[in-house]
Protein backbone atom coordinates (compact mmCIF):
# COMPACT_ATOMS: atom_id res chain seq x y z
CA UNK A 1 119.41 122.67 49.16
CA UNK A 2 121.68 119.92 50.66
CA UNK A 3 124.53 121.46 52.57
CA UNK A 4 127.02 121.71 55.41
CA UNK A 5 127.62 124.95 57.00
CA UNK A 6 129.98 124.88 59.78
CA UNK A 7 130.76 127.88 62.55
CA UNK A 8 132.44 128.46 65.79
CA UNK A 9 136.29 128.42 64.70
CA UNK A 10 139.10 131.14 65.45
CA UNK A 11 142.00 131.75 67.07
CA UNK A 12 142.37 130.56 70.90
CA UNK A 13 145.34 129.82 73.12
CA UNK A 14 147.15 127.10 73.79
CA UNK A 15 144.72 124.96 76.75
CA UNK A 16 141.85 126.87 75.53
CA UNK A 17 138.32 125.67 74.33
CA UNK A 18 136.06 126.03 71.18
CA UNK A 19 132.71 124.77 70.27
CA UNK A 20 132.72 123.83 66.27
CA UNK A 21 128.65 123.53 64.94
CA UNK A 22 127.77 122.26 61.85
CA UNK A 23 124.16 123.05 60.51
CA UNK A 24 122.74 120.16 58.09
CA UNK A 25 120.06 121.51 55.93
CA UNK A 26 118.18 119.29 52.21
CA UNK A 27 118.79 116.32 54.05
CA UNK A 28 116.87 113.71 57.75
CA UNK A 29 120.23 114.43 59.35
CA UNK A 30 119.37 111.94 61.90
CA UNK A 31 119.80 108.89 59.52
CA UNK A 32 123.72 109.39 58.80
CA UNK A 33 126.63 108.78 60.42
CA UNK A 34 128.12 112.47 60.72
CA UNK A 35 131.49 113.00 61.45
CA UNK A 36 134.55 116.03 61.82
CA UNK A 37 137.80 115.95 59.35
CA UNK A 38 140.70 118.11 59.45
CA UNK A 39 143.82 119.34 57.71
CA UNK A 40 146.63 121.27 58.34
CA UNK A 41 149.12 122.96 56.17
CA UNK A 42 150.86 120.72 54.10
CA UNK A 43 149.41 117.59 55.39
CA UNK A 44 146.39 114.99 54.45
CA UNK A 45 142.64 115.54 55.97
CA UNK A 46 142.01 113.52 58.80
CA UNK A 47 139.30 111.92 60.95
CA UNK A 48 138.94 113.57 64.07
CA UNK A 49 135.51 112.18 65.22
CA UNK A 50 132.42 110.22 64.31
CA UNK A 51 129.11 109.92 65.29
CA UNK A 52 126.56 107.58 65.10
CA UNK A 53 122.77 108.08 63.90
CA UNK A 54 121.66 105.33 66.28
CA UNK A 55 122.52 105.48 69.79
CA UNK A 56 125.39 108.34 69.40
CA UNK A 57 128.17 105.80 69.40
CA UNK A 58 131.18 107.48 68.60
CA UNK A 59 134.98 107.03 68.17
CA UNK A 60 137.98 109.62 67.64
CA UNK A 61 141.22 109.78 66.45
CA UNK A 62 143.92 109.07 69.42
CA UNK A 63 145.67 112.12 69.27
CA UNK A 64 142.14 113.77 70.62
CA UNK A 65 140.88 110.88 73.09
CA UNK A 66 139.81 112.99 75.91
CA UNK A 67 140.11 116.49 74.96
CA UNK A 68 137.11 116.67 71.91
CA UNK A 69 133.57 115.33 72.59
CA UNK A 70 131.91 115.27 69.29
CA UNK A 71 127.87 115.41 69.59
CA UNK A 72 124.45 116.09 67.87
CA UNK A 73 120.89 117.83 67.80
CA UNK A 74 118.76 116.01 65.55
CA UNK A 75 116.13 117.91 66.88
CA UNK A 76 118.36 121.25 65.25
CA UNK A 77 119.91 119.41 62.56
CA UNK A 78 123.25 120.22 64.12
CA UNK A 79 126.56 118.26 64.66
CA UNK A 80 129.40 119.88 67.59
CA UNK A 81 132.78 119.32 68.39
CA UNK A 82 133.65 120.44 71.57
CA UNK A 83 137.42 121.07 71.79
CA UNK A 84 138.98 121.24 75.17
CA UNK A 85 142.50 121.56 76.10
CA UNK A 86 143.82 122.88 72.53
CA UNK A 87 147.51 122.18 71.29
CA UNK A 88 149.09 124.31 68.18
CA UNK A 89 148.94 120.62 66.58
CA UNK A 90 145.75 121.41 66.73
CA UNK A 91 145.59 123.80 64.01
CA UNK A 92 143.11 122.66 60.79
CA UNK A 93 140.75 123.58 58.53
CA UNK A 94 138.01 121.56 60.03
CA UNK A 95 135.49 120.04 58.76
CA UNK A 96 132.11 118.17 58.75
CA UNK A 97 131.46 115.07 56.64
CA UNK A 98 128.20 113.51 56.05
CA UNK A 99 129.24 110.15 55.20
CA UNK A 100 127.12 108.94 53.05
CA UNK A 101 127.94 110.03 49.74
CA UNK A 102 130.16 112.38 50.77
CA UNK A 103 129.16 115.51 51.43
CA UNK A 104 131.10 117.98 52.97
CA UNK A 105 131.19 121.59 54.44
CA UNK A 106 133.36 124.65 53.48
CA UNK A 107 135.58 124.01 56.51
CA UNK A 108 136.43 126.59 59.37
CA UNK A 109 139.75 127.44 60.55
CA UNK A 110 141.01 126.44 63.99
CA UNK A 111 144.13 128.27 65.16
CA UNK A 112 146.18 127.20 68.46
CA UNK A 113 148.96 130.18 69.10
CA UNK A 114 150.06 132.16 72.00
């Protein structure tokens, strides 16, 4: 079966750190470009991050430059975002995209509050 199962979010406080995985199954995930979406309440989904299937280029959305490190595991079929430094803007449904016809995971839910 050809899914997107992603793990890893809850509730943290503000400056704190998560690890978001996302386990690829049905599918090489090391020949697509993988990437992580979110959306908060109210507002559009957005790209956060995206990797490469190549040589792990990768490129984020500026209001995360420096505090998420997106990555992968071909070897476990597994894409990570590393969040560092966590802002209550930071709060999303997140989620992980394969982009090639556009599959997507259930989403997990990040929560910034003190």
């Amino acid at each position: 079966q050809v899914r997107l199962v992603e793990s890893g979010g809850g509730l943290v406080q503000p400056g704190g750190s998560l690890r978001l995985s996302c386990a690829a199954s049905g599918f090489t995930f090391s020949e697509y470009i993988m990437s992580w979406y979110r959306q908060a309440p109210g507002k559009e989904r957005e790209l956060v991050a995206r990797i490469s299937y190549i040589i792990d280029r990768t490129n984020y959305a500026d209001s995360v430059k420096g505090r998420f490190t997106i990555s992968r595991d071909n070897a476990k079929n597994t894409l990570y975002l590393q969040m560092n430094s966590l802002k209550p803007e930071d709060t999303a449904v997140y989620y992980c995209k394969r982009e090639a016809r556009d599959l997507w995971g259930q989403g997990t839910q990040v929560t910034v509050s003190s």
